[in-house]
Protein backbone atom coordinates (compact mmCIF):
# COMPACT_ATOMS: atom_id res chain seq x y z
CA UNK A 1 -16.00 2.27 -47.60
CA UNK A 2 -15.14 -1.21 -46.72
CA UNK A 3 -17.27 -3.59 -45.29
CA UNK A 4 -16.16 -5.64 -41.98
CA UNK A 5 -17.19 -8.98 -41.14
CA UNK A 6 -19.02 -9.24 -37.98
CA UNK A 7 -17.01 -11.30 -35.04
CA UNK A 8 -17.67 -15.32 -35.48
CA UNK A 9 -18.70 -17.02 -32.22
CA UNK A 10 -15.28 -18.70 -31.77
CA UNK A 11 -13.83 -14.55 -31.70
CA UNK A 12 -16.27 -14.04 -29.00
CA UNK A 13 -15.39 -17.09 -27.13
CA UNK A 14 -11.55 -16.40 -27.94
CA UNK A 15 -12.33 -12.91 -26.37
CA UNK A 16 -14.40 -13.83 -23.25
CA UNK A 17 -11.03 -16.31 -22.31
CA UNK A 18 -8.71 -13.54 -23.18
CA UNK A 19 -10.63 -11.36 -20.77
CA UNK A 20 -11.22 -13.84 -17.69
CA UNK A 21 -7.97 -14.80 -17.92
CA UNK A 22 -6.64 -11.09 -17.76
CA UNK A 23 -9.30 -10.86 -15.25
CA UNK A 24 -7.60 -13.75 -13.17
CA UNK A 25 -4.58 -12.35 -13.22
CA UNK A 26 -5.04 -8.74 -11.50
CA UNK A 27 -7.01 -10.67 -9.08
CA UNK A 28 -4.37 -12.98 -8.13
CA UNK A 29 -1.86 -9.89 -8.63
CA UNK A 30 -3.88 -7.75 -6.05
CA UNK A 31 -4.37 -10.74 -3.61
CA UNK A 32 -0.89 -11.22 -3.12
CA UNK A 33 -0.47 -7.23 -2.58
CA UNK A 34 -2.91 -7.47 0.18
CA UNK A 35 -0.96 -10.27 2.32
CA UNK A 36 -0.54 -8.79 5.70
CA UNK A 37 3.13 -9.57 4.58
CA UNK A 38 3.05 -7.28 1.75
CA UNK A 39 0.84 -4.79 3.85
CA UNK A 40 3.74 -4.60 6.49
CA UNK A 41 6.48 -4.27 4.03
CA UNK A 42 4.87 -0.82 2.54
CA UNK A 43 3.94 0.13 5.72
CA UNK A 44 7.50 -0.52 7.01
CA UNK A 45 8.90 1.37 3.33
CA UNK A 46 6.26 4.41 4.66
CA UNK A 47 7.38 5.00 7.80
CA UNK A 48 11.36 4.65 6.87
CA UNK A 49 10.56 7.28 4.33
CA UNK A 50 8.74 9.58 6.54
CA UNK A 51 12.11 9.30 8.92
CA UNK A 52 14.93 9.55 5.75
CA UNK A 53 15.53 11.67 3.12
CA UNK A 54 15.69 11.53 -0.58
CA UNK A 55 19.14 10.19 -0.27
CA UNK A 56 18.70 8.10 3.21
CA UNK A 57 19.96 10.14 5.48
CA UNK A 58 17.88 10.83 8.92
CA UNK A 59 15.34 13.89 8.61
CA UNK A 60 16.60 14.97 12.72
CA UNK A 61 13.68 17.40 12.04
CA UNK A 62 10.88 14.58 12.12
CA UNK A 63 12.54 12.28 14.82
CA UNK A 64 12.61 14.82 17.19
CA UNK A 65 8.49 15.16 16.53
CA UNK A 66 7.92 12.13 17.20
CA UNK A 67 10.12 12.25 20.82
CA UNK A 68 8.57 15.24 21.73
CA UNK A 69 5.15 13.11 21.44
CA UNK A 70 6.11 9.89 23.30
CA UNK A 71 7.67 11.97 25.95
CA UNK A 72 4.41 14.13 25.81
CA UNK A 73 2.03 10.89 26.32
CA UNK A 74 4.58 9.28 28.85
CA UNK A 75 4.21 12.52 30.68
CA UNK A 76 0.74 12.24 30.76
CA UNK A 77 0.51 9.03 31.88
CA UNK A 78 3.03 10.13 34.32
CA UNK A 79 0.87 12.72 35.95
CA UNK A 80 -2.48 10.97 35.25
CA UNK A 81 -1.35 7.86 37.60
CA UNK A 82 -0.27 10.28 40.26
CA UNK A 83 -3.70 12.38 40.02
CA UNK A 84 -5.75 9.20 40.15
């Protein structure tokens, strides 16, 4: 059984800056994903994906969901100004 020598101060320093900078660097990586930029852009990628298939095309299917419920809530409107 060998015997290891235990870490010097200068390794734990070495591995303290190692860390913080690693540290520094997923912070600064998950600031810039939280830009309301970068928040648009997936939410932009989301919704285009909800509306297109696998190989871009439109899914008629969903877009005729979400006409349905815009005409629904501009019905109701509709009838909810006449009413009041």
């Amino acid at each position: 059984m060998s015997e290891t020598t235990p870490p010097t101060t200068a390794d734990r320093q070495a591995e303290i800056a190692a860390a913080r900078e690693e540290l520094v660097a997923t912070i600064s990586t998950l600031k810039s994903a939280m830009t309301p930029a970068a928040m648009a852009r997936r939410g932009g990628r989301a919704i285009t994906g909800w509306f297109t298939d696998e190989f871009g095309g439109i899914r008629p299917e969903r877009v005729a969901i979400v006409g349905a419920v815009v005409a629904g809530i501009v019905a109701l409107k509709i009838i909810g100004r006449r009413r009041g």
